[in-house]
N, C-alpha and C. Protein backbone atom coordinates (compact mmCIF):
# COMPACT_ATOMS: atom_id res chain seq x y z
N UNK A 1 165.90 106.21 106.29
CA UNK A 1 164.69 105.45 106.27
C UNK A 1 163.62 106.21 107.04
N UNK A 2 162.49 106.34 106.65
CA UNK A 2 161.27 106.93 107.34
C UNK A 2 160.84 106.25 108.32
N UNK A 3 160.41 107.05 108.86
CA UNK A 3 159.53 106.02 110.21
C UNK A 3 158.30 105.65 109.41
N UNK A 4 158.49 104.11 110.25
CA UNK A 4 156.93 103.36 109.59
C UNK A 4 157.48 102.47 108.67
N UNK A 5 158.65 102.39 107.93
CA UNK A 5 159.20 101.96 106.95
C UNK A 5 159.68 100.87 107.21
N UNK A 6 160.05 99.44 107.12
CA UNK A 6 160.62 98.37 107.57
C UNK A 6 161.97 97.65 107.00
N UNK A 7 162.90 98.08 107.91
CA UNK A 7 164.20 97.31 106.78
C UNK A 7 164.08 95.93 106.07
N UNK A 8 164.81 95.97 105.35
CA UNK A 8 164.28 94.53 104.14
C UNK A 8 164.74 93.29 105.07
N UNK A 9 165.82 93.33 105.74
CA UNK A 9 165.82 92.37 106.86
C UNK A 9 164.97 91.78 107.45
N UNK A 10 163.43 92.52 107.42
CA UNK A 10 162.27 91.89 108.56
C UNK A 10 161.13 92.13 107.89
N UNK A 11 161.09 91.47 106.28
CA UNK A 11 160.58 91.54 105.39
C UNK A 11 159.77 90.17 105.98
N UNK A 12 158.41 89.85 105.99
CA UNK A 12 157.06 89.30 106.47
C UNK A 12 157.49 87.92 106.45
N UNK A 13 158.20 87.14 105.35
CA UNK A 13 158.92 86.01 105.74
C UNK A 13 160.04 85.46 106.09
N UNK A 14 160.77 86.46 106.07
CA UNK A 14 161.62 86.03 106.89
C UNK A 14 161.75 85.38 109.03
N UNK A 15 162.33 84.36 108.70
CA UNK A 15 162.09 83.92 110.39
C UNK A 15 163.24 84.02 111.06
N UNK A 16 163.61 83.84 112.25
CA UNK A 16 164.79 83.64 112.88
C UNK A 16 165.52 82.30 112.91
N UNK A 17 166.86 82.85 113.02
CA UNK A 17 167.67 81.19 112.52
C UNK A 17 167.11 80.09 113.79
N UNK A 18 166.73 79.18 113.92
CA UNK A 18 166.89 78.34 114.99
C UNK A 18 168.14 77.61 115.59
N UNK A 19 168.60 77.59 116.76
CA UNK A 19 169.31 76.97 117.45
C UNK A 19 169.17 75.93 118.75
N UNK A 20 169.90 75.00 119.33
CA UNK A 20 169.86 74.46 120.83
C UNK A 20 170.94 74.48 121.12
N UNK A 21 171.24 73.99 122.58
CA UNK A 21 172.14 74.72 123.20
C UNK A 21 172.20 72.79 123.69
N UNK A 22 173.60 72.16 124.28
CA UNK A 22 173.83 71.65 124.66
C UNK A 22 175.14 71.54 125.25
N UNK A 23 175.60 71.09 126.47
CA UNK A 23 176.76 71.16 127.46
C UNK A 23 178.08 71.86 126.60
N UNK A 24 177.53 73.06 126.52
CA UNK A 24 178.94 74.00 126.10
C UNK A 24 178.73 74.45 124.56
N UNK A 25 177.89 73.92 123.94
CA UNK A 25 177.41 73.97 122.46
C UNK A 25 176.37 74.42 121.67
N UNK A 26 176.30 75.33 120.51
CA UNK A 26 175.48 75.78 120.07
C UNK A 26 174.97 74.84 118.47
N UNK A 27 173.91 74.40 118.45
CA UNK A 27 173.40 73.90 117.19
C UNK A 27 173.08 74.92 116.46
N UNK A 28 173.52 75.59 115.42
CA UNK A 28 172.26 76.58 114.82
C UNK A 28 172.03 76.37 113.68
N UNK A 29 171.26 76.06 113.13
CA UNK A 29 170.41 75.55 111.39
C UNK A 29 171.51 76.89 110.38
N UNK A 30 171.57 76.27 109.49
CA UNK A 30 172.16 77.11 108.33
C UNK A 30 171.62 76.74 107.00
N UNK A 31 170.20 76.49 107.35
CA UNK A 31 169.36 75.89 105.68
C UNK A 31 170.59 74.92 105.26
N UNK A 32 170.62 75.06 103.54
CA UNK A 32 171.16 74.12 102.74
C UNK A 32 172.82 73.71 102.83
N UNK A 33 173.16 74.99 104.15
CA UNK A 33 174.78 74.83 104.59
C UNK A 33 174.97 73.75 105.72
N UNK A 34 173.85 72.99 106.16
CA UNK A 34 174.04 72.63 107.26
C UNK A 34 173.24 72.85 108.90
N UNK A 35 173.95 72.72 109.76
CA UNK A 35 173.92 72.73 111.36
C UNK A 35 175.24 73.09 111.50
N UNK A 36 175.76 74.64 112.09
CA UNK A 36 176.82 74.64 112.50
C UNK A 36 177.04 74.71 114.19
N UNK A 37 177.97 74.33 113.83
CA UNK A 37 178.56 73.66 115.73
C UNK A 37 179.35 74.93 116.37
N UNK A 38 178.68 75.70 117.22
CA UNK A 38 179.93 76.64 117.90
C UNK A 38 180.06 75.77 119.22
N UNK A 39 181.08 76.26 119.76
CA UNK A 39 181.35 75.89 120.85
C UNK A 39 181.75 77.20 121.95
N UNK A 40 180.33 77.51 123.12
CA UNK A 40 180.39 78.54 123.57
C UNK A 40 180.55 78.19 125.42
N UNK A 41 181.84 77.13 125.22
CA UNK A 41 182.02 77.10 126.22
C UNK A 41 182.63 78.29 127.17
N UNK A 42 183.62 78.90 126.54
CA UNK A 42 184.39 80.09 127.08
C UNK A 42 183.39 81.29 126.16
N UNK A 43 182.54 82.40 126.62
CA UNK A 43 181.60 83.41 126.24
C UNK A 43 182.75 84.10 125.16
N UNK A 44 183.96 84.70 125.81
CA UNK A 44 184.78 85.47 125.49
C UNK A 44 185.62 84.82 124.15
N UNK A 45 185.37 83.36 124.08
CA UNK A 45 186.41 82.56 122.96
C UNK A 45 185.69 81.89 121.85
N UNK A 46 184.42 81.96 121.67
CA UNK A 46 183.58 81.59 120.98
C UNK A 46 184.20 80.73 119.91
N UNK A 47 183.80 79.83 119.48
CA UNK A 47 184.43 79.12 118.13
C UNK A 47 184.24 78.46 117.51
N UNK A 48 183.69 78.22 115.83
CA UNK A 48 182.99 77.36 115.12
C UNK A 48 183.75 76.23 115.20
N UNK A 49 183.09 74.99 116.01
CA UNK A 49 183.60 73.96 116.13
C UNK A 49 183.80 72.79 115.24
N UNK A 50 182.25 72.81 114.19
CA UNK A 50 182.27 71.87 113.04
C UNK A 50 181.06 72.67 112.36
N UNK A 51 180.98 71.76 111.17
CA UNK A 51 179.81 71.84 110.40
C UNK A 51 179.10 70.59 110.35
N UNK A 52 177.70 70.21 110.55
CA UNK A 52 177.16 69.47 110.15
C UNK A 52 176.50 69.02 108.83
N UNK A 53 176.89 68.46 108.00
CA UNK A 53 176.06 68.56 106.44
C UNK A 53 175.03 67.73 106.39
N UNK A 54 174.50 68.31 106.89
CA UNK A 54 172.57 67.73 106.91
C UNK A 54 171.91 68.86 106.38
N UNK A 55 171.62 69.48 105.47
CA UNK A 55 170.70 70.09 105.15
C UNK A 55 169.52 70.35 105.55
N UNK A 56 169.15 71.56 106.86
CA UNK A 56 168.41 71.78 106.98
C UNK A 56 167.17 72.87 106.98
N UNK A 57 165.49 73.29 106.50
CA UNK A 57 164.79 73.96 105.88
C UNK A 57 165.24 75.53 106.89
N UNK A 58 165.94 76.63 106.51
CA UNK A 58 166.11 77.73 107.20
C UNK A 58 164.62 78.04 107.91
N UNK A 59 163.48 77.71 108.15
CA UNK A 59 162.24 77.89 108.97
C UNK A 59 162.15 76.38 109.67
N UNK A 60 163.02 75.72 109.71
CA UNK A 60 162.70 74.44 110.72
C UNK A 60 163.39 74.29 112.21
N UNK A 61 162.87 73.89 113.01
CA UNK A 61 162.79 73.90 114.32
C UNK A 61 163.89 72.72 114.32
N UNK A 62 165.01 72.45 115.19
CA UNK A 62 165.57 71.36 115.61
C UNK A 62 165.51 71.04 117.38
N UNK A 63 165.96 69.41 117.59
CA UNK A 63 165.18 69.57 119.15
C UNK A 63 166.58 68.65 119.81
N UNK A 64 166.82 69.11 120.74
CA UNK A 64 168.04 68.16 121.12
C UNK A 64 167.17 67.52 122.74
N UNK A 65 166.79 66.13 122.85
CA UNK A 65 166.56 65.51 124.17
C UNK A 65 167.94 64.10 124.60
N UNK A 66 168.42 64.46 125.78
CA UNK A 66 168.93 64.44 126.43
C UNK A 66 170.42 64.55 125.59
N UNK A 67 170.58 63.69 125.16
CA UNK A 67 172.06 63.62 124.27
C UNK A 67 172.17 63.30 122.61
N UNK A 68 170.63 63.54 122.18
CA UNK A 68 170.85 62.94 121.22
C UNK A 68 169.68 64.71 120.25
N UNK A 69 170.41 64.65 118.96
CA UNK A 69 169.77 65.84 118.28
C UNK A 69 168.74 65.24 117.14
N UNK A 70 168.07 65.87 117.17
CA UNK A 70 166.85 65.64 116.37
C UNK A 70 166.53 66.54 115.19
N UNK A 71 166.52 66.48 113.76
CA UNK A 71 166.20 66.97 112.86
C UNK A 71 165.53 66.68 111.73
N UNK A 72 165.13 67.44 110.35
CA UNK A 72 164.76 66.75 109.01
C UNK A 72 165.38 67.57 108.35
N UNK A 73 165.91 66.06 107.72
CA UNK A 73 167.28 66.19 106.60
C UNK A 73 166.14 66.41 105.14
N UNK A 74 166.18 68.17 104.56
CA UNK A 74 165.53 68.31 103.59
C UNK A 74 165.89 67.55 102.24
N UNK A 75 166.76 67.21 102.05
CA UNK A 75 167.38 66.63 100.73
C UNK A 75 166.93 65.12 100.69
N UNK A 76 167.02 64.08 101.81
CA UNK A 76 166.23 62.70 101.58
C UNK A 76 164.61 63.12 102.32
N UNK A 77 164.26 64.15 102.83
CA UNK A 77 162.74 63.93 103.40
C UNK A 77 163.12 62.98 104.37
N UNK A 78 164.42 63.14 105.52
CA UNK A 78 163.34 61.68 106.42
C UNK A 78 164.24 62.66 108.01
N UNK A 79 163.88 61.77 108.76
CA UNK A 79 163.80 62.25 110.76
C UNK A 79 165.72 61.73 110.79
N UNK A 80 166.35 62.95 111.02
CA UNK A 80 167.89 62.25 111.61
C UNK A 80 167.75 62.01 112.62
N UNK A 81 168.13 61.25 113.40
CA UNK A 81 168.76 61.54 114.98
C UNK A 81 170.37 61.01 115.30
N UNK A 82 171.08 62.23 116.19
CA UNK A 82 172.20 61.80 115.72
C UNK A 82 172.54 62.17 117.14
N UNK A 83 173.66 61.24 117.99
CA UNK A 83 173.90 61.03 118.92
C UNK A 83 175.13 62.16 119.13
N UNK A 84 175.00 63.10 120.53
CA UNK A 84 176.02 64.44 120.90
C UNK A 84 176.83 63.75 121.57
N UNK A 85 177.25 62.33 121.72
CA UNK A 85 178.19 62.00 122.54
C UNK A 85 179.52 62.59 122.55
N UNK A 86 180.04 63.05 121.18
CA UNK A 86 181.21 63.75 120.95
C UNK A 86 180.40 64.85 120.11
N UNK A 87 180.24 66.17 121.61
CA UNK A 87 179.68 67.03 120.67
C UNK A 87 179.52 67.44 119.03
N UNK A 88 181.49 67.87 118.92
CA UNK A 88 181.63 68.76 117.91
C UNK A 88 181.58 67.53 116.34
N UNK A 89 181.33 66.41 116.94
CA UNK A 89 181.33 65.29 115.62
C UNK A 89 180.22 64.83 115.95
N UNK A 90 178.39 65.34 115.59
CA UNK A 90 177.60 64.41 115.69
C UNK A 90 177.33 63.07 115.03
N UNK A 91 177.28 62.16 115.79
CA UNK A 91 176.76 60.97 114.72
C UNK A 91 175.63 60.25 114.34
N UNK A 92 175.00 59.98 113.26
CA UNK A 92 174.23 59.39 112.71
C UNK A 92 173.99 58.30 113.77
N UNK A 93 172.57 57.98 114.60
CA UNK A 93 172.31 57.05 114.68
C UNK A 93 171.01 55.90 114.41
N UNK A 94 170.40 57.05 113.50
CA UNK A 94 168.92 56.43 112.99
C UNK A 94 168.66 57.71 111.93
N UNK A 95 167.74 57.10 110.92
CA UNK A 95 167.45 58.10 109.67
C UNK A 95 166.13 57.24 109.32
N UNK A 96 164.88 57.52 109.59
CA UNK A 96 163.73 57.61 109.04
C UNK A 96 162.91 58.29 108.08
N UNK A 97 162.67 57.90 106.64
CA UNK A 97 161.99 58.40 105.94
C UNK A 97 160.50 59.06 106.69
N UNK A 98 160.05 60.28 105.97
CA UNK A 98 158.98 60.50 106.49
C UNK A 98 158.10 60.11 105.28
N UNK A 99 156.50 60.03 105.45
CA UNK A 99 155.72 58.98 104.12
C UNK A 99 155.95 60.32 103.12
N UNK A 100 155.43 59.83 101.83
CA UNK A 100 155.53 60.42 100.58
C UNK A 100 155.14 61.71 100.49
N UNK A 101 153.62 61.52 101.21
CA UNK A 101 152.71 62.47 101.35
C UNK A 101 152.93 63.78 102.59
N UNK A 102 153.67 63.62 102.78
CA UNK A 102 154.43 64.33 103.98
C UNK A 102 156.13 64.64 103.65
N UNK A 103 155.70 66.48 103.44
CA UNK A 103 156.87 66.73 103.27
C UNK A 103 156.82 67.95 103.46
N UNK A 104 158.23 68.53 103.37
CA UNK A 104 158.86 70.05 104.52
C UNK A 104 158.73 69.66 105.83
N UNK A 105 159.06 68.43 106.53
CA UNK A 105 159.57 68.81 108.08
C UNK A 105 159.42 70.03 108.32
N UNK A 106 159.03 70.69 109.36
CA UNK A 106 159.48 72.08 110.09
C UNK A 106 159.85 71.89 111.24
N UNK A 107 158.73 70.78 111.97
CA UNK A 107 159.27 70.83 113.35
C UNK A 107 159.14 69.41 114.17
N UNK A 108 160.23 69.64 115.14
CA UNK A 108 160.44 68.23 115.79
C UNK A 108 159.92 68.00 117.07
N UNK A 109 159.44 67.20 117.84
CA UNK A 109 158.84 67.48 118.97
C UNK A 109 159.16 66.09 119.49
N UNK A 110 160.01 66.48 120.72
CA UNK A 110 159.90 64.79 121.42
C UNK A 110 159.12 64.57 122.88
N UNK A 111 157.99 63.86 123.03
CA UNK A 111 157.50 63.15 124.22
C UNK A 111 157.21 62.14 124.78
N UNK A 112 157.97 61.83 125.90
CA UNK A 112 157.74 60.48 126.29
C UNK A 112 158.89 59.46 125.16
N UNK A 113 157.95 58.44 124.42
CA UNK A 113 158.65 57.44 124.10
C UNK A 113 157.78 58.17 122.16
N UNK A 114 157.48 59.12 121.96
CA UNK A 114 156.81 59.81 120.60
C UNK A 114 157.76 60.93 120.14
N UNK A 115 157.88 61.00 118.68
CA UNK A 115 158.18 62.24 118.16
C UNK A 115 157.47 62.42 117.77
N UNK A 116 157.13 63.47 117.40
CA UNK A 116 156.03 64.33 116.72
C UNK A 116 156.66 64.79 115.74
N UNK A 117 156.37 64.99 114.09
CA UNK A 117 157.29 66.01 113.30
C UNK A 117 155.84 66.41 112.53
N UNK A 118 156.07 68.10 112.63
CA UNK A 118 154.87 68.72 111.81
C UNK A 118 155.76 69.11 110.46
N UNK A 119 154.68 68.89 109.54
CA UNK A 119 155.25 68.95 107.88
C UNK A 119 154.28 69.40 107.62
N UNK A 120 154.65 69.67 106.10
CA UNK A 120 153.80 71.21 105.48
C UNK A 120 152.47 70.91 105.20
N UNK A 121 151.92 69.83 105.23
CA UNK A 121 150.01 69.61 104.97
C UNK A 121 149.43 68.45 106.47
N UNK A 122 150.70 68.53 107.16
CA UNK A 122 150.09 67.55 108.23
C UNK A 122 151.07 66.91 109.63
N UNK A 123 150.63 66.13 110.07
CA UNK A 123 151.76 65.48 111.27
C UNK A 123 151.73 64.33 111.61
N UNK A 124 153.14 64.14 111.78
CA UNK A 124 153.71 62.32 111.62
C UNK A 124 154.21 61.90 113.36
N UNK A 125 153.86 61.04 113.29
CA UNK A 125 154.18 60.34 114.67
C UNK A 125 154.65 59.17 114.51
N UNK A 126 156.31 59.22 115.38
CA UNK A 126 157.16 57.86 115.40
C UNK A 126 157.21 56.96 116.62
N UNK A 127 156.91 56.30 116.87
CA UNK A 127 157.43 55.22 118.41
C UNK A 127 159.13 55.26 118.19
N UNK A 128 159.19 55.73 119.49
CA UNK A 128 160.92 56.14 119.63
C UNK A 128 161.64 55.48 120.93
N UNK A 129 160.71 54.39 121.07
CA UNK A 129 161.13 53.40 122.50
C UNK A 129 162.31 52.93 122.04
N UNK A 130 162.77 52.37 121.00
CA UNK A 130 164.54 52.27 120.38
C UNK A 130 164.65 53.19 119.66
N UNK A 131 165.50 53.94 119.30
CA UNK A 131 165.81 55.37 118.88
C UNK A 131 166.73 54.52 117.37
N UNK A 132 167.37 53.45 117.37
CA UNK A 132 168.13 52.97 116.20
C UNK A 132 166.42 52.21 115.27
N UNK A 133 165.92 51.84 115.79
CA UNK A 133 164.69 51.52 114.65
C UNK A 133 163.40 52.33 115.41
N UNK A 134 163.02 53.39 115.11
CA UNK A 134 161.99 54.05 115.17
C UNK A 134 161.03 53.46 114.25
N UNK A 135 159.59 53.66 114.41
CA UNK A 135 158.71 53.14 113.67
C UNK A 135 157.43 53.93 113.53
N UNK A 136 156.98 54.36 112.41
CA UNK A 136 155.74 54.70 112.11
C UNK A 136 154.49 54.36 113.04
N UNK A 137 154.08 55.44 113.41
CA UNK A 137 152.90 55.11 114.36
C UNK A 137 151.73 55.51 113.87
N UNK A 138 151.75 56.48 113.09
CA UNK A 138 150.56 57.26 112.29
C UNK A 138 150.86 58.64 111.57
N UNK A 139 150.07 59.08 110.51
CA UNK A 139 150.14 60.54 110.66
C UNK A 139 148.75 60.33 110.08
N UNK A 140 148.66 62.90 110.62
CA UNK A 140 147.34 63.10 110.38
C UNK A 140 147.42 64.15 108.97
N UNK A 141 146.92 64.07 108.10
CA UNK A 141 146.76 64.83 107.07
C UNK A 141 145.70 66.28 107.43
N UNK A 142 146.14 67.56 106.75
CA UNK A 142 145.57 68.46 106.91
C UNK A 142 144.95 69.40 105.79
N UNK A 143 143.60 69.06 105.50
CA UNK A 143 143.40 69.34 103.95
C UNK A 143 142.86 71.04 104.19
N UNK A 144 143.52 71.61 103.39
CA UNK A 144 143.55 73.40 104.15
C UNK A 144 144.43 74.00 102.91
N UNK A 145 143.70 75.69 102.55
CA UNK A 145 144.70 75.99 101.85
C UNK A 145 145.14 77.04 102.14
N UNK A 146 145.80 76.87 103.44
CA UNK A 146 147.13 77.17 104.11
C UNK A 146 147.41 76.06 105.00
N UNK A 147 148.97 76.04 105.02
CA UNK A 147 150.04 74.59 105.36
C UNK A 147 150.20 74.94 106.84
N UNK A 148 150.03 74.31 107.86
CA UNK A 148 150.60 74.08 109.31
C UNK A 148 151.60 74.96 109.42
C-alpha cells in the first residue's frame, strides 16, 4: 500500500463499534446480530457471555445508567430499557415506540428524570420518572438536508 493511501477498513463511513462497560461486563452493539455480552471480569479469561437479540443500528450509541441499559431496537423503531440485574440475561423492562416521524435512533442520552434519543431528522424526549411507563414529553424536528 502507498503512503497516503487508506485501508478499506477506514473507508469515510465507517464508525467504531460502540460499547458500555458495567460491573465486570462488556455491552458491545453488533448491528442486526444484536448486543453481545462479554464478560471481562478476569482480563486474561475473557468470555462471550450471551447475546442480546435486539437489533441494534451498527452507528448507534447505547447508554447504561445505573443498572439499567438503554437502547433503540431498529426493527420495531421504539426506546428498550432493560434491567442488568442479572448481567449476562438482560431483561426487558419497558419498550417505547418512538413517533412515526422519527426514525434511526442513534443516540441515547439519560438526564435527571429525561432521555433524550437523537434520530435521523430530529430529537425525542421521554419523562423517565417510572422507567416501566415512560412517556412522551416532546420532540424537535430538524428540517436540513443533512440528518443529525
Amino acid at each position: 500500500m502507498s503512503s497516503g493511501s487508506t485501508p478499506s477498513y477506514w473507508i469515510p463511513y465507517r464508525t467504531q463499534r460502540i460499547f458500555e462497560y458495567y460491573e465486570g461486563y462488556v455491552y458491545l452493539v453488533q448491528g442486526h446480530e444484536g448486543v453481545w455480552i462479554f464478560d471481562v471480569s478476569e482480563p486474561d479469561k475473557i468470555r462471550l457471555a450471551g447475546v442480546l437479540d435486539v437489533p441494534v443500528a451498527s452507528y448507534a450509541e447505547i447508554e447504561i445508567k445505573q443498572d439499567k441499559l438503554f437502547l433503540i431496537d431498529t426493527r420495531t423503531n421504539s426506546l428498550v430499557i432493560l434491567s442488568l440485574m442479572n448481567p449476562e440475561e438482560p431483561r426487558v423492562i419497558s419498550q417505547q415506540d418512538l413517533p412515526e416521524d422519527m426514525w434511526n435512533g442513534s443516540k441515547v442520552r439519560i438526564v435527571d428524570d429525561r432521555i433524550y434519543v437523537l434520530c435521523y431528522r430530529g430529537l425525542v424526549i421521554f419523562d423517565a420518572q417510572d422507567l416501566r411507563a415512560i412517556k412522551l414529553l416532546g420532540k424537535f424536528d430538524i428540517a436540513s438536508q443533512t440528518s443529525l
